[in-house]
Protein backbone atom coordinates (compact mmCIF):
# COMPACT_ATOMS: atom_id res chain seq x y z
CA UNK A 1 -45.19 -31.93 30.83
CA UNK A 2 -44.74 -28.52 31.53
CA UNK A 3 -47.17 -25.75 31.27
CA UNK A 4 -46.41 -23.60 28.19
CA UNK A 5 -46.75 -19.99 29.39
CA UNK A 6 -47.67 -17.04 27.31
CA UNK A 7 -43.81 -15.56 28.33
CA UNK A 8 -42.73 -18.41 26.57
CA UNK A 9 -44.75 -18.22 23.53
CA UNK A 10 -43.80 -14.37 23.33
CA UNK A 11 -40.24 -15.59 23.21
CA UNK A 12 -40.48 -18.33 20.71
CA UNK A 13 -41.74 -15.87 18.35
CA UNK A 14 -39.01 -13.43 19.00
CA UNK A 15 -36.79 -16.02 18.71
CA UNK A 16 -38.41 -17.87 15.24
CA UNK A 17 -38.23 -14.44 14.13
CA UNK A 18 -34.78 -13.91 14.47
CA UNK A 19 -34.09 -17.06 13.49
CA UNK A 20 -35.75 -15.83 10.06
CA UNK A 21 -38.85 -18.95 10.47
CA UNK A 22 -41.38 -16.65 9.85
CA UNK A 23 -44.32 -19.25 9.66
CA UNK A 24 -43.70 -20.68 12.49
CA UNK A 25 -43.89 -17.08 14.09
CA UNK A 26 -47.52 -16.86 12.14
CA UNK A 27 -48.46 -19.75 14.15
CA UNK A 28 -47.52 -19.21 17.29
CA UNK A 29 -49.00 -16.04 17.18
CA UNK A 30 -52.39 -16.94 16.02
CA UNK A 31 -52.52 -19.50 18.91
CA UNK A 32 -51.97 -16.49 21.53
CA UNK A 33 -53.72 -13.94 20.39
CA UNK A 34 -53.40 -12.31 23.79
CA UNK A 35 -50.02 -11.27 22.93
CA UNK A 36 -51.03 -8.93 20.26
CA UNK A 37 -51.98 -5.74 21.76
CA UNK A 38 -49.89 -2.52 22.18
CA UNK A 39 -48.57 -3.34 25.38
CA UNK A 40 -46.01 -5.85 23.73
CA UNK A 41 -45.55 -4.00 20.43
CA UNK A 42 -41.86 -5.65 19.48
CA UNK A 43 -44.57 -9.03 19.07
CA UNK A 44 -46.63 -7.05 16.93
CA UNK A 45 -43.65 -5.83 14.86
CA UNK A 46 -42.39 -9.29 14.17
CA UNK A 47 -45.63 -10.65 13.44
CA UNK A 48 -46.49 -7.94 10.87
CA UNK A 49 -42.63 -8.59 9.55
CA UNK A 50 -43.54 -12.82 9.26
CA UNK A 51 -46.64 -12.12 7.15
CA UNK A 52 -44.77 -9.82 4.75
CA UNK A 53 -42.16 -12.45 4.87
CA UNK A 54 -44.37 -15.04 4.11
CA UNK A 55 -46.52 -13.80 1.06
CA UNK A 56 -49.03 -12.31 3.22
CA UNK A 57 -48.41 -8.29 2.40
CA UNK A 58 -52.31 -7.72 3.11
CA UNK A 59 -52.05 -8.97 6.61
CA UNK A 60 -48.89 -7.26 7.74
CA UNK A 61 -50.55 -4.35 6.38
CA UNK A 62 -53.48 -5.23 8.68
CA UNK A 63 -50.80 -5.61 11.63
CA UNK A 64 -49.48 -2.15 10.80
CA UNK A 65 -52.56 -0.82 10.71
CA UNK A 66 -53.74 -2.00 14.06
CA UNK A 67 -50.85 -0.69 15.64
CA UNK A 68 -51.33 2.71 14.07
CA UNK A 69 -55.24 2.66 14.79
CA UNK A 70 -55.10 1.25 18.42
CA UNK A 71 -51.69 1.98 20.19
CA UNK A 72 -51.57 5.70 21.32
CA UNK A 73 -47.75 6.14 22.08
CA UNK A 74 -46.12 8.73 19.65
CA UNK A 75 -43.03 6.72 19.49
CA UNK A 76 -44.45 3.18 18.80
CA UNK A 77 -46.24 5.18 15.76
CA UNK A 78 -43.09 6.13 14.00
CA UNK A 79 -41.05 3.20 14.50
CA UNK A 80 -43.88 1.38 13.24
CA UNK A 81 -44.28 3.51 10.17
CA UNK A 82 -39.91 3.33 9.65
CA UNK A 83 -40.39 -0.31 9.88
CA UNK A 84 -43.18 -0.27 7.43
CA UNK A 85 -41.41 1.96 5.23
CA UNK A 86 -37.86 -0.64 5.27
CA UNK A 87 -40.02 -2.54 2.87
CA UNK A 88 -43.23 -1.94 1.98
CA UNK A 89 -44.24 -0.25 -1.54
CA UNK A 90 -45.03 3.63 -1.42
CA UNK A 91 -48.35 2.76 -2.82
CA UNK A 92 -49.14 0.64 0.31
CA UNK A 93 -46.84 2.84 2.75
CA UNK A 94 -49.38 5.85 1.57
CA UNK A 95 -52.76 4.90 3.36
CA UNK A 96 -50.55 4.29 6.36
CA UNK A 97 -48.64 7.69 6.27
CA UNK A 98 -52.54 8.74 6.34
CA UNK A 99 -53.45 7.33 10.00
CA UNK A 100 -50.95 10.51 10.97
CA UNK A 101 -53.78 12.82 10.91
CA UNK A 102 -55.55 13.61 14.00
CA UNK A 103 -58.16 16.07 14.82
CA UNK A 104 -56.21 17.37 17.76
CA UNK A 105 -52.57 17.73 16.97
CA UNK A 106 -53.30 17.59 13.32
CA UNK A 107 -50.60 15.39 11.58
CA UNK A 108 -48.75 13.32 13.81
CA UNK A 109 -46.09 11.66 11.14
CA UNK A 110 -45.17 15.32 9.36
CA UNK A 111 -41.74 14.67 11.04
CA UNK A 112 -41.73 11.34 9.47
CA UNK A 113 -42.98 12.07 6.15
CA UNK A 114 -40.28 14.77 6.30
CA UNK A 115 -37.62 12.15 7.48
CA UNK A 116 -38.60 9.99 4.07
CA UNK A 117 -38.19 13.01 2.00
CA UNK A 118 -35.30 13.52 3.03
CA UNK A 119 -34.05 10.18 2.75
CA UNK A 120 -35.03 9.99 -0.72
CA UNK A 121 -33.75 13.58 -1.99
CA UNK A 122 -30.46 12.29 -0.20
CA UNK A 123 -31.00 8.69 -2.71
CA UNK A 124 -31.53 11.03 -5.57
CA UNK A 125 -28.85 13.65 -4.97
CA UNK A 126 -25.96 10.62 -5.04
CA UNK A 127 -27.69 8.65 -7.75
CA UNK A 128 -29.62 10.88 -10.58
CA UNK A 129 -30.89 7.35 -12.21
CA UNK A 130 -32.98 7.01 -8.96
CA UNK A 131 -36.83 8.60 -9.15
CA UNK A 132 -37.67 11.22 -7.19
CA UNK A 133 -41.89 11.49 -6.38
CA UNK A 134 -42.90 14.89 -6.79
CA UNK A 135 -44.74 14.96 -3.60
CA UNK A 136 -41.00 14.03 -1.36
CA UNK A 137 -39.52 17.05 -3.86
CA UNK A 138 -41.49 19.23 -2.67
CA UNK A 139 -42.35 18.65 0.41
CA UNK A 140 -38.56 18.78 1.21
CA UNK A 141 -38.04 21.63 -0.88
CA UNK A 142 -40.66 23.47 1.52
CA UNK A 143 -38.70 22.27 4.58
CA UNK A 144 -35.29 23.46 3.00
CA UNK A 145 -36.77 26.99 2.69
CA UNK A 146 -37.83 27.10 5.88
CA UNK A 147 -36.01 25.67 8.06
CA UNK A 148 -32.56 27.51 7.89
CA UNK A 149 -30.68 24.57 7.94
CA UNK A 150 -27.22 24.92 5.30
CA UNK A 151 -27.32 20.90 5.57
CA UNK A 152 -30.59 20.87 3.94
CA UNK A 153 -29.89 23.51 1.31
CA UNK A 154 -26.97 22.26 0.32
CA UNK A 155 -28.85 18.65 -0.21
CA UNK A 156 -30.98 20.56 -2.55
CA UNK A 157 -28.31 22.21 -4.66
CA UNK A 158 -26.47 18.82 -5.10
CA UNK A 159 -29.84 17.16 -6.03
CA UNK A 160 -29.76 20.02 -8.99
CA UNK A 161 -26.55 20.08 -9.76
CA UNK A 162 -26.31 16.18 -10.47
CA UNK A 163 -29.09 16.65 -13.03
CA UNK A 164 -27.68 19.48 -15.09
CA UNK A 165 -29.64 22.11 -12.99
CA UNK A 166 -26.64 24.87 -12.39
CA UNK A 167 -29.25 27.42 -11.63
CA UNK A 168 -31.32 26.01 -9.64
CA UNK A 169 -27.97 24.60 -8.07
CA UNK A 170 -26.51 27.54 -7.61
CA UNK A 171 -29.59 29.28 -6.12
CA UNK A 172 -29.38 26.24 -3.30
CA UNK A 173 -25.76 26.45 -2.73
CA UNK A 174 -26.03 30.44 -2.31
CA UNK A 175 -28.60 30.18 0.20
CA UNK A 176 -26.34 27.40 1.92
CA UNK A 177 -23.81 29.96 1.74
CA UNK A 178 -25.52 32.68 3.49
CA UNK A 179 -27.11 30.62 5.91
CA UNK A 180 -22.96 29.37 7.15
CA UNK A 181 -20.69 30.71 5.25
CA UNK A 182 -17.98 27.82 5.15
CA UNK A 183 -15.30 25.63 3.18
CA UNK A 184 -18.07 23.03 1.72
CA UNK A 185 -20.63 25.63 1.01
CA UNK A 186 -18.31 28.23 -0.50
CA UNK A 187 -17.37 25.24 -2.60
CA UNK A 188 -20.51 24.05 -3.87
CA UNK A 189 -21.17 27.24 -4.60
CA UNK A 190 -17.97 27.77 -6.80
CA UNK A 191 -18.61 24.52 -8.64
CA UNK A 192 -22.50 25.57 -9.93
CA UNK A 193 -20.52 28.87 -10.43
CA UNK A 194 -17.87 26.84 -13.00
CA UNK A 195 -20.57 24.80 -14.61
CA UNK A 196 -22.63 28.13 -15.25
CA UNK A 197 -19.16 29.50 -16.92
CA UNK A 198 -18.45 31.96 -14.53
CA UNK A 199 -15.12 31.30 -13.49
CA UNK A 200 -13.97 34.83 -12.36
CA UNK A 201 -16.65 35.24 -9.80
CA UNK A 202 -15.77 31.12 -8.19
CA UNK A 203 -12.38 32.32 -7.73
CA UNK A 204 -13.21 35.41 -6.18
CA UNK A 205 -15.49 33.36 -3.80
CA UNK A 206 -13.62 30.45 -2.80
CA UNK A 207 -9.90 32.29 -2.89
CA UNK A 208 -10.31 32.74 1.19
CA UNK A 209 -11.72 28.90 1.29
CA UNK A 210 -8.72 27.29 -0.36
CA UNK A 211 -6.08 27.28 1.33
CA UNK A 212 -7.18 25.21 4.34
CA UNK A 213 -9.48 22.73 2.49
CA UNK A 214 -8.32 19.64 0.38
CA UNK A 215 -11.71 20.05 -1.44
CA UNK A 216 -12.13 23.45 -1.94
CA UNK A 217 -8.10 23.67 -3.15
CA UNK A 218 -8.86 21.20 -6.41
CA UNK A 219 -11.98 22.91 -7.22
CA UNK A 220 -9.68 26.20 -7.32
CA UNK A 221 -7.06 24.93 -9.50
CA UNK A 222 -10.01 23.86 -11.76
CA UNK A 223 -10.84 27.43 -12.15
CA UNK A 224 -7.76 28.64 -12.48
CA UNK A 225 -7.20 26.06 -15.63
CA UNK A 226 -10.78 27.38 -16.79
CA UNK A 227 -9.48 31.46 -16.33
CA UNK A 228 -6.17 30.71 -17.87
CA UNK A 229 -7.29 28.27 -20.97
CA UNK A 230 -9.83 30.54 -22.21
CA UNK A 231 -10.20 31.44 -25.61
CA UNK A 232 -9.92 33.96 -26.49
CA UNK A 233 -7.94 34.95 -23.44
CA UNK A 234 -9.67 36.31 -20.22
CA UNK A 235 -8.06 39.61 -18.60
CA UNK A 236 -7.68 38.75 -15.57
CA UNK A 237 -6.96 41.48 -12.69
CA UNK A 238 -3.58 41.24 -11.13
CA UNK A 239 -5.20 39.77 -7.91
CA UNK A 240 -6.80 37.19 -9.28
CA UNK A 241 -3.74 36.67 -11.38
CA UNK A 242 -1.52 36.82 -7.82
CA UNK A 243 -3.82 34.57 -6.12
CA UNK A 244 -3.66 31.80 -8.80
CA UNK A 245 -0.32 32.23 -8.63
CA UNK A 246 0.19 31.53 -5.56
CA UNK A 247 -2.05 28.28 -5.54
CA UNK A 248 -0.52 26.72 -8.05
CA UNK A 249 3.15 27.43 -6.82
CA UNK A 250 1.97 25.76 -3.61
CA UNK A 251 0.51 22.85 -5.03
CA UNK A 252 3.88 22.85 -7.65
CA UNK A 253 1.34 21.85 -10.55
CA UNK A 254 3.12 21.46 -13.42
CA UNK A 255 0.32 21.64 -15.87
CA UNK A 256 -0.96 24.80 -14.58
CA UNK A 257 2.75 26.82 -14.56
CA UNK A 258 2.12 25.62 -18.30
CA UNK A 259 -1.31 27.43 -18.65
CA UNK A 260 0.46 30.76 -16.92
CA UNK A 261 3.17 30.57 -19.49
CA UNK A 262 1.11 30.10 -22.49
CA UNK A 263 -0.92 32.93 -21.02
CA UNK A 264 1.22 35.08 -20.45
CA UNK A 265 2.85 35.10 -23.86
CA UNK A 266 -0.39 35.78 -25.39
CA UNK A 267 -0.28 38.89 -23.52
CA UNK A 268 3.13 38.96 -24.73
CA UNK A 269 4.70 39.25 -21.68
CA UNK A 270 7.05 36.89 -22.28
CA UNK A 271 9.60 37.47 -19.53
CA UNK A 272 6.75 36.41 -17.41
CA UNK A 273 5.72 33.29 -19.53
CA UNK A 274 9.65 32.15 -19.60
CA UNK A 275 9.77 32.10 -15.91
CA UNK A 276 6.67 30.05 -15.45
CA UNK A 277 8.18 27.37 -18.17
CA UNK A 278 11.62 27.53 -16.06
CA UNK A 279 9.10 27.28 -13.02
CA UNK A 280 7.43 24.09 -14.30
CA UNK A 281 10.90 22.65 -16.22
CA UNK A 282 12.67 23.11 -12.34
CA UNK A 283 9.47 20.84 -10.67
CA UNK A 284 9.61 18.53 -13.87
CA UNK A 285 12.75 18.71 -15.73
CA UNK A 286 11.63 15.59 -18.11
CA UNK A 287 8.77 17.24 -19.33
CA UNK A 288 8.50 17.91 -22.67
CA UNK A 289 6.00 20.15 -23.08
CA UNK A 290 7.13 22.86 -20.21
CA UNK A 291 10.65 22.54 -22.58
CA UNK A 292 8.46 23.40 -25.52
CA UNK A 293 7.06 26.17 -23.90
CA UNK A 294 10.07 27.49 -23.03
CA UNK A 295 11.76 27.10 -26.45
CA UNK A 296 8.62 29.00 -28.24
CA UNK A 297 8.69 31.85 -25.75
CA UNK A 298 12.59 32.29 -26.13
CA UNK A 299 12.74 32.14 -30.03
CA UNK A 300 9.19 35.04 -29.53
CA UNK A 301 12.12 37.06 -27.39
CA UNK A 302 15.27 36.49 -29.80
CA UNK A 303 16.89 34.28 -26.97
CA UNK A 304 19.27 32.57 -29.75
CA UNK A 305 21.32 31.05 -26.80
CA UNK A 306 18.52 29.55 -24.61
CA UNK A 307 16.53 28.23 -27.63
CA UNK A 308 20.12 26.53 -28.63
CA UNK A 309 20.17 25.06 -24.64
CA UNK A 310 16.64 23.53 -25.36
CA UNK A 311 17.26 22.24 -28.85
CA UNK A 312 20.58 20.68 -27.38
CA UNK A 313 18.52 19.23 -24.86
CA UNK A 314 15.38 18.00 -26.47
CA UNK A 315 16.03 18.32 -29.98
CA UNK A 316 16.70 14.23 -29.73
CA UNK A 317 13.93 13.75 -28.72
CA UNK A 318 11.10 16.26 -29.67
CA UNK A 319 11.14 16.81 -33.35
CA UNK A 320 8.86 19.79 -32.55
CA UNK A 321 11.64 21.27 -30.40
CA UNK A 322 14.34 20.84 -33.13
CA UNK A 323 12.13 22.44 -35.98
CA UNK A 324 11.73 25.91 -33.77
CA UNK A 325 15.70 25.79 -34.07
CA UNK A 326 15.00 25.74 -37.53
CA UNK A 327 13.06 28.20 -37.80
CA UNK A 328 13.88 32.11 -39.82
């Protein structure tokens, strides 16, 4: 019979590991114990994965711990702790984040324990049902401050923003802003801006940003609907007004050429509003509500003759249509 080696014990249990037969990793392991030492740390790994696997959390903890304790590379010690982390509890993952410290270099896993913040302020930010620990809050808040990074400060102003914090949001996105000034920062920005009901001052900010950003361009037309539906109405200044303008004639949206008619007849400027309604009738001509527009802002101008067109028209089929015919 041939001689078992210890090569071919080390790849039995590689290979029982990957094979997910985690006992039978256990106790091949036990029976060389020569193969646990830091010199062959992907053994140690699987054998501290085939405990957890089988039911014994205390002794892959124990595995983890040795490797922490007795192995001396900087690199083993992360992975180890990431591998640790992939499924172990933060109550037990705690005393291990611990064996960072040492007396020399002081604590050895800060870049980890900063990697796991901001893995779960990333969690948070796309699901606000998910808990966030206070320590990994602020701990990443601290490296967001000073780090200068706009990735990291805009992390932090989406983690706000999803949970109803627009000012807290919109202090994040502003320093994301400053740090590089670009298309996804400028629109972050805008959006705390729209939540926090300042409208006027988004579309100042992301006017420049829209035009070459699919992103940016639908959070403008949001604030243009927000400018242009206020009640009462907003004055608007005739850049802002020419701006909008020119968004929505690009994008040919129909429901916004609506919102510049009906605002500018309550300016009464109702030349202007009649062209928009013409404007949105031309990119839409079955919509009834552009027509509607358009009949109320020519019976406002005593445009007998193009009310009649629109009543001819519509008056079939939009009873409010035919009543403005009707009307003395």
């Amino acid at each position: 019979m041939a001689r078992v080696t210890v090569a071919d014990t080390r790849e039995r249990i590689l290979a029982a590991s990957n094979a997910k037969r985690y006992a039978e990793a256990v106790t091949l392991a036990a029976a060389t114990p020569s193969l646990l030492t830091c010199g062959d740390v992907e053994v140690l790994w699987r054998v501290a994965e085939a405990f957890g696997q089988t039911d014994r959390r205390s002794r892959a903890l124990d595995a983890y711990r040795y490797i922490l304790t007795k192995c001396s590379d900087p690199d083993i010690r992360l992975a180890t702790l990431q591998k640790a982390a992939a499924w172990l509890s933060p109550s037990e993952l705690g005393p291990l984040q611990t064996l960072g410290a040492d007396a020399s270099t002081g604590d050895g896993f800060r870049s980890i324990r900063e990697a796991f913040a901001r893995d779960a302020v990333t969690a948070a930010a796309e699901d606000p049902a998910k808990p966030l620990g206070a320590a990994d809050l602020k701990l990443f808040q601290a490296m967001a401050e000073a780090n200068g990074a706009a990735a990291d400060a805009l992390l932090m102003g989406n983690f706000f923003l999803h949970r109803d914090n627009f000012v807290q949001a919109e202090h994040w996105y502003r320093l994301a802003f400053a740090r590089n000034a670009s298309a996804s920062s400028a629109n972050a920005l805008a959006v705390a801006l729209l939540a926090l009901k300042r409208p006027a001052e988004a579309e100042t900010l992301l006017s420049p940003w829209q035009k070459n950003d699919d992103e940016a361009r639908r959070t403008y037309l949001r604030i243009t609907a927000d400018l242009l539906s206020a009640r009462p109405p907003a004055s608007l200044s005739p850049g802002a007004l020419s701006r909008m303008a020119a968004a929505v004639a690009a994008k040919r949206d129909v429901s916004l050429a609506q919102e510049f008619g009906w605002y500018a007849h309550s300016f009464k400027q109702d030349v202007t509003a009649l062209r928009w309604f013409a404007t949105a009738l031309s990119w839409r001509p079955d919509d009834e509500t552009s027509a509607y527009g358009f009949a109320v802002v020519s019976r406002s101008m005593g445009r007998r003759d193009a009310l009649n067109d629109v009543v001819k028209a519509w008056g079939s089929r939009s009873p409010r249509i035919r009543a403005l015919a009707q009307l003395r």
